[in-house]
PDB file of N, CA and C in Angstrom:
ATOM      1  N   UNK A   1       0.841  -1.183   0.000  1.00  0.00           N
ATOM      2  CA  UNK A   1       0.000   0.000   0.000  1.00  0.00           C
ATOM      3  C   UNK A   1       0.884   1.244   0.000  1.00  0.00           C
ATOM      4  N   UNK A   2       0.669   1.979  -1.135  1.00  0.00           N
ATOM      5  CA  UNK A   2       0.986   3.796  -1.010  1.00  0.00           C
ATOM      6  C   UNK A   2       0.999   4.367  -0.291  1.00  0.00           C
ATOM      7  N   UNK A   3       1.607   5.299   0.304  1.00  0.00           N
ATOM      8  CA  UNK A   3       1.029   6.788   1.056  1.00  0.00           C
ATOM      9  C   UNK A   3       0.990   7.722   0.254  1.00  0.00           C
ATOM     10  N   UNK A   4       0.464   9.052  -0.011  1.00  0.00           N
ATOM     11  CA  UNK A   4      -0.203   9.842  -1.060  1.00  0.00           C
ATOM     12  C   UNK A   4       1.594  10.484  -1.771  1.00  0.00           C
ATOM     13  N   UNK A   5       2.459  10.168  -1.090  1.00  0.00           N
ATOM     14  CA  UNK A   5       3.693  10.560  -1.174  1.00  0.00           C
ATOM     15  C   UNK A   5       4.575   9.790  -2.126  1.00  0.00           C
ATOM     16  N   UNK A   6       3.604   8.402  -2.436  1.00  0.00           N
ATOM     17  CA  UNK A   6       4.435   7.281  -3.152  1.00  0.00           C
ATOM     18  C   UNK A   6       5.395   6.393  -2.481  1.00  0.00           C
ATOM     19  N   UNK A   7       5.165   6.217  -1.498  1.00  0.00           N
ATOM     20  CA  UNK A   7       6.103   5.534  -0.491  1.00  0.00           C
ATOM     21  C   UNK A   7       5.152   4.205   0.248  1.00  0.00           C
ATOM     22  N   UNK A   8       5.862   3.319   0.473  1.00  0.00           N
ATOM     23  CA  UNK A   8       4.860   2.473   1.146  1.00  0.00           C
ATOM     24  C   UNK A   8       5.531   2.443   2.417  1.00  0.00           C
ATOM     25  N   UNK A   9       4.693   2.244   3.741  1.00  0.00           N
ATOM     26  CA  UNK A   9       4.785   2.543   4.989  1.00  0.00           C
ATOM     27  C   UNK A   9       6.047   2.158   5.183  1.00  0.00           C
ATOM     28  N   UNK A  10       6.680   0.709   5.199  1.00  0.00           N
ATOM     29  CA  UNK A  10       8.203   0.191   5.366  1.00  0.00           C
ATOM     30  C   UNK A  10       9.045   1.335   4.829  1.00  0.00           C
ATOM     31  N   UNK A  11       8.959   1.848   3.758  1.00  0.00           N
ATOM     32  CA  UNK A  11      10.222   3.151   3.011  1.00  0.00           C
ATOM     33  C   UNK A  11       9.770   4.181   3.787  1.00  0.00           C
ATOM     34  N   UNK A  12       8.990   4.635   4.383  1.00  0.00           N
ATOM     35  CA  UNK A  12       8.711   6.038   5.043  1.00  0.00           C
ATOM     36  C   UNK A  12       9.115   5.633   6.557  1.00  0.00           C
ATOM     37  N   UNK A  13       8.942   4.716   7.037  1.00  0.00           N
ATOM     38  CA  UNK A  13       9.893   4.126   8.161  1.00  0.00           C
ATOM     39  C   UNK A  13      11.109   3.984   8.220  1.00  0.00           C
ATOM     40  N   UNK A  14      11.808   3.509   7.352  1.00  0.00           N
ATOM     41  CA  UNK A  14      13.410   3.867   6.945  1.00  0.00           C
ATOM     42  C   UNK A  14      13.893   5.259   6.695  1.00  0.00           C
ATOM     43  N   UNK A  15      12.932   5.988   6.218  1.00  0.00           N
ATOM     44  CA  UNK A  15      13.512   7.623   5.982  1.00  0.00           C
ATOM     45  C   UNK A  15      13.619   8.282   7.193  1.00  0.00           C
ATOM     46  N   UNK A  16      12.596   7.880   7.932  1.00  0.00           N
ATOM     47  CA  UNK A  16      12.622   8.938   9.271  1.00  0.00           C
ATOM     48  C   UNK A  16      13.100   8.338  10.014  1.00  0.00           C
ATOM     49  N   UNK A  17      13.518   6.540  10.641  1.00  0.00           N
ATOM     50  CA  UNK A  17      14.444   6.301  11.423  1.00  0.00           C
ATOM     51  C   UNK A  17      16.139   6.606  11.211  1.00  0.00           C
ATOM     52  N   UNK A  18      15.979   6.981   9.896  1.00  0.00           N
ATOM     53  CA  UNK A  18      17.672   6.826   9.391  1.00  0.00           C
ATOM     54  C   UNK A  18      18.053   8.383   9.430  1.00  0.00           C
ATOM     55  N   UNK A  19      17.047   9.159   9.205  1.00  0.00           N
ATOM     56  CA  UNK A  19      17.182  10.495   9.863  1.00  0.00           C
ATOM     57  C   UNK A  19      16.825  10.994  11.837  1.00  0.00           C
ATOM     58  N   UNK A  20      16.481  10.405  12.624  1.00  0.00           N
ATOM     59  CA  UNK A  20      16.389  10.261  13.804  1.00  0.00           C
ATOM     60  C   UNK A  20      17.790  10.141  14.211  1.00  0.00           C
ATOM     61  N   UNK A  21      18.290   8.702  13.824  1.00  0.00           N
ATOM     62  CA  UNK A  21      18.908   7.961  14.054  1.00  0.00           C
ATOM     63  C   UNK A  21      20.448   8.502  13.741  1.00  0.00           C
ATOM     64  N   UNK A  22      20.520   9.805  12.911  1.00  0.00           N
ATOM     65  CA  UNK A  22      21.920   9.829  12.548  1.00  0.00           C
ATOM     66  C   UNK A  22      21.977  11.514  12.777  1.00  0.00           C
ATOM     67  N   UNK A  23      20.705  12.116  13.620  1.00  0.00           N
ATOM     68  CA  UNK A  23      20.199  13.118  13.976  1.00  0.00           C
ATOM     69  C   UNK A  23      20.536  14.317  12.879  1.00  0.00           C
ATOM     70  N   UNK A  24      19.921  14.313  11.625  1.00  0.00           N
ATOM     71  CA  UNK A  24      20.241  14.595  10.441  1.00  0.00           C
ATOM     72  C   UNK A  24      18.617  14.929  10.153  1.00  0.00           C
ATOM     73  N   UNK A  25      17.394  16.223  10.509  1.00  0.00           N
ATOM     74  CA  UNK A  25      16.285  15.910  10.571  1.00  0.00           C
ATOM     75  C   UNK A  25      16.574  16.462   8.521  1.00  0.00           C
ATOM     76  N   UNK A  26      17.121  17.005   8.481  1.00  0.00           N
ATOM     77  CA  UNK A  26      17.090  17.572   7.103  1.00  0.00           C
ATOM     78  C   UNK A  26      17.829  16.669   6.246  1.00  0.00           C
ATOM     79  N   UNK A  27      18.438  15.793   6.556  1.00  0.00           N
ATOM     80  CA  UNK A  27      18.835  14.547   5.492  1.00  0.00           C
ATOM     81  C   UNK A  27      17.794  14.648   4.247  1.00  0.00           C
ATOM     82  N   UNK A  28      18.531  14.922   3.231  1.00  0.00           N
ATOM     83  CA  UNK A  28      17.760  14.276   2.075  1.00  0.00           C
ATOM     84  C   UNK A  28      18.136  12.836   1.655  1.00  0.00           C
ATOM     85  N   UNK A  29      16.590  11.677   1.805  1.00  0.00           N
ATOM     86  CA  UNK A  29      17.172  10.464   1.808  1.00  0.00           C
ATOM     87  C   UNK A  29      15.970  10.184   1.225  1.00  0.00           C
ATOM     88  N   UNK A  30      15.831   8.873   0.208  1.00  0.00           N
ATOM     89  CA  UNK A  30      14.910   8.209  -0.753  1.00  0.00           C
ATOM     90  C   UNK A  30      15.115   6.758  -0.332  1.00  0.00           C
ATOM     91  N   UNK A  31      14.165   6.479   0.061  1.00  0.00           N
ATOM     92  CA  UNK A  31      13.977   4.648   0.691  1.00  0.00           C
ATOM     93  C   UNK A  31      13.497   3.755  -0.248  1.00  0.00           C
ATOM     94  N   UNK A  32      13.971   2.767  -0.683  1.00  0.00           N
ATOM     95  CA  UNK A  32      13.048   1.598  -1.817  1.00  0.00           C
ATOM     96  C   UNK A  32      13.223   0.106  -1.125  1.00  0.00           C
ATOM     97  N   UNK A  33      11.844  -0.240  -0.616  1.00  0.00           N
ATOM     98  CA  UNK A  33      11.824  -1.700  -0.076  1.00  0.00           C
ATOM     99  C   UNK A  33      11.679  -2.527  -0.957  1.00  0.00           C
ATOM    100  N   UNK A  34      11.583  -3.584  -0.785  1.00  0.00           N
ATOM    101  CA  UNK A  34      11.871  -4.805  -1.249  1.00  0.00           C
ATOM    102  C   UNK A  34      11.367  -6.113  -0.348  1.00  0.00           C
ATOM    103  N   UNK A  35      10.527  -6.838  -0.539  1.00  0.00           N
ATOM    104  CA  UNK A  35      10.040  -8.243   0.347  1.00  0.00           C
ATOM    105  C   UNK A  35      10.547  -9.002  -0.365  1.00  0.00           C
ATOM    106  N   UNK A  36      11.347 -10.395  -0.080  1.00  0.00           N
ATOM    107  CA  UNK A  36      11.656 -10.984  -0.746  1.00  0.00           C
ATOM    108  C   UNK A  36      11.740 -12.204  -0.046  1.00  0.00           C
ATOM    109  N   UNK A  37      10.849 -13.469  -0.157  1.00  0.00           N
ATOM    110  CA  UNK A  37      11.328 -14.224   1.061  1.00  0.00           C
ATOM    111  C   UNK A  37      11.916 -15.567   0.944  1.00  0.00           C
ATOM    112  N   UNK A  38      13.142 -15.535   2.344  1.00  0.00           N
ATOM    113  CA  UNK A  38      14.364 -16.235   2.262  1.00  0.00           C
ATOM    114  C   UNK A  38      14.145 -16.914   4.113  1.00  0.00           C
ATOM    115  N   UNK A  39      14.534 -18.084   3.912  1.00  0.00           N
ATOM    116  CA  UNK A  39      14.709 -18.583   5.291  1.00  0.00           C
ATOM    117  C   UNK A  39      15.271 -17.696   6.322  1.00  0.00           C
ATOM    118  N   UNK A  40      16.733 -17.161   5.886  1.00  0.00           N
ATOM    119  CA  UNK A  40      17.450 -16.313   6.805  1.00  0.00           C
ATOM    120  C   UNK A  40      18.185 -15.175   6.434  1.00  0.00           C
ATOM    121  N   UNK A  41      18.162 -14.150   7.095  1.00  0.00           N
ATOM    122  CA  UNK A  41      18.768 -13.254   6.674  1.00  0.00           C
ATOM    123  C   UNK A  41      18.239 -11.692   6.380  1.00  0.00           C
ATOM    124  N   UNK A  42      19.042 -10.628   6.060  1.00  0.00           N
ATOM    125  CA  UNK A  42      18.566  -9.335   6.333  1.00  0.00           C
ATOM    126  C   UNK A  42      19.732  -8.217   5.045  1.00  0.00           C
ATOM    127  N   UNK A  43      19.716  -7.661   4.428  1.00  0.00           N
ATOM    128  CA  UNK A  43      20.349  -6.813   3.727  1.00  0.00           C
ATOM    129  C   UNK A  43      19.588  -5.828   3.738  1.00  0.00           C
ATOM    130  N   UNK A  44      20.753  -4.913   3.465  1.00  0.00           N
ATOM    131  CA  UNK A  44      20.619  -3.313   3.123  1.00  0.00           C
ATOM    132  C   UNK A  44      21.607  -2.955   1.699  1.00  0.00           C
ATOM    133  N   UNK A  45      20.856  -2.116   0.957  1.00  0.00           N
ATOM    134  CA  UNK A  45      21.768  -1.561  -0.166  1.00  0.00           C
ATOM    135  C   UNK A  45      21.950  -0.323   0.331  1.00  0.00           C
ATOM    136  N   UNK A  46      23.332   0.422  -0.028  1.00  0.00           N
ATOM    137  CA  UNK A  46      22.786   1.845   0.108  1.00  0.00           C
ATOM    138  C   UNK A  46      23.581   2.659  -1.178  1.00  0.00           C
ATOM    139  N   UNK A  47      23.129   3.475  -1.580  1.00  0.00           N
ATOM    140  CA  UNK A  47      23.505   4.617  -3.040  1.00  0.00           C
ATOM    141  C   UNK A  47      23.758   5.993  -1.703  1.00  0.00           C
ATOM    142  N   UNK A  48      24.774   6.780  -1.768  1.00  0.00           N
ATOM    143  CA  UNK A  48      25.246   7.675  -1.108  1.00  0.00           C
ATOM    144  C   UNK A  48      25.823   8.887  -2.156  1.00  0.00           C
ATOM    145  N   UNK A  49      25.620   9.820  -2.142  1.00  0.00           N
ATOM    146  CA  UNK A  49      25.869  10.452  -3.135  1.00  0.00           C
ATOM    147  C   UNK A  49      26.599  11.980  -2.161  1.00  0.00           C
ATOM    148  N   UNK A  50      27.591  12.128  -2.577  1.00  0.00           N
ATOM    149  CA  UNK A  50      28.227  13.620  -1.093  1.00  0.00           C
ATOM    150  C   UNK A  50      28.803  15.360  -2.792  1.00  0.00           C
ATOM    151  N   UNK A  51      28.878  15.763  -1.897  1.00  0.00           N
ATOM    152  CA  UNK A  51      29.353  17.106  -2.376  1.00  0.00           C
ATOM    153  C   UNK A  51      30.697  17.097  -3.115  1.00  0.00           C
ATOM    154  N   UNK A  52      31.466  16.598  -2.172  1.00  0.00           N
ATOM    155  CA  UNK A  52      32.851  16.387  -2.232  1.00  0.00           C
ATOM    156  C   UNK A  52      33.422  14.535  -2.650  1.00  0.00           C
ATOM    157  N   UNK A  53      34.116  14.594  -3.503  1.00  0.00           N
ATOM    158  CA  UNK A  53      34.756  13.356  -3.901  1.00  0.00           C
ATOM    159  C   UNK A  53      35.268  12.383  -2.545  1.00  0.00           C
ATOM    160  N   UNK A  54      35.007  11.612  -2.282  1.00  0.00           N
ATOM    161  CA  UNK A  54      35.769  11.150  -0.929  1.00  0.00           C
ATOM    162  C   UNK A  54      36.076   9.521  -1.649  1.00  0.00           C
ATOM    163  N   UNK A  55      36.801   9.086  -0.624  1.00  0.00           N
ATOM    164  CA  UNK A  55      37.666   7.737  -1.082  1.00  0.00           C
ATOM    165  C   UNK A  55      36.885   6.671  -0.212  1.00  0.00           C
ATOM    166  N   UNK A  56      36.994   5.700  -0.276  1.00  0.00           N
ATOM    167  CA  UNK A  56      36.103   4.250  -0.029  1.00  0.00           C
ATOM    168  C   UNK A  56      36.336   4.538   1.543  1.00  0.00           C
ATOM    169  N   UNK A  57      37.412   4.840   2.022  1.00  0.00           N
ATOM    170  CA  UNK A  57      37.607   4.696   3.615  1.00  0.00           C
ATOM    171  C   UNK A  57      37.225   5.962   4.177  1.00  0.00           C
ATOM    172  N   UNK A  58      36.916   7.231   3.820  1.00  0.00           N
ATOM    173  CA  UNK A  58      36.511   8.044   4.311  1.00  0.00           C
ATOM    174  C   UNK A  58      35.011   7.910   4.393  1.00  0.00           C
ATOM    175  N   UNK A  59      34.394   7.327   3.070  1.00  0.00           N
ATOM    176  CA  UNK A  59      33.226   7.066   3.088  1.00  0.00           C
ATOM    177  C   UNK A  59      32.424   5.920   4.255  1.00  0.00           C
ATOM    178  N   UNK A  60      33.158   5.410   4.652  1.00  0.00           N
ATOM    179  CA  UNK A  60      33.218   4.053   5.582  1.00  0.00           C
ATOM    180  C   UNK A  60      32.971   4.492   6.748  1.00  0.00           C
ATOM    181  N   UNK A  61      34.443   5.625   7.280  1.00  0.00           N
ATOM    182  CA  UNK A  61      34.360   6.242   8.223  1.00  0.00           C
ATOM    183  C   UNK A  61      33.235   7.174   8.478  1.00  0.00           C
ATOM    184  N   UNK A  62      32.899   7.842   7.849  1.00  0.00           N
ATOM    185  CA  UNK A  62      31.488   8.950   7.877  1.00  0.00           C
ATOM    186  C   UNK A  62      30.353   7.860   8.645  1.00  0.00           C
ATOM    187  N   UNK A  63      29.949   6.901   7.540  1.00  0.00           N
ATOM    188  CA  UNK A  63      28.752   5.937   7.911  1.00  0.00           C
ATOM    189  C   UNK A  63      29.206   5.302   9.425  1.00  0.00           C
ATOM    190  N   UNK A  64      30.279   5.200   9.673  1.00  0.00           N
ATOM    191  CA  UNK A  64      30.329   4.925  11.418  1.00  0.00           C
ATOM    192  C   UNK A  64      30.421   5.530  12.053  1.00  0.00           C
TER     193      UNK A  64
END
């Protein structure tokens, strides 16, 4: 199911915990779920896009 926003409840739950969560209320962030079902297990993709060119380990470091 939609919200009038185009989001289904699971992606609008990921936008605002991942902005809570990294206390970033102005994060611009775009969520796309996915159900897919598997005995075990849990993934995340993520697309990160910054201002400035940064290198695999700076990028690493930021997200921790």
């Amino acid at each position: 199911m939609f919200a009038e926003e185009g989001f289904t409840k699971e992606e609008w739950k990921m936008m605002k915990e991942t902005k809570k969560i990294m206390g970033l209320p102005n994060l611009k962030i775009s969520a796309t779920a996915v159900r897919v079902p598997v005995f075990n297990g849990h993934a995340e993709s993520v697309l990160a896009e910054f201002d400035n060119k940064l290198t695999a380990d700076e990028c690493r470091a930021l997200f921790k």
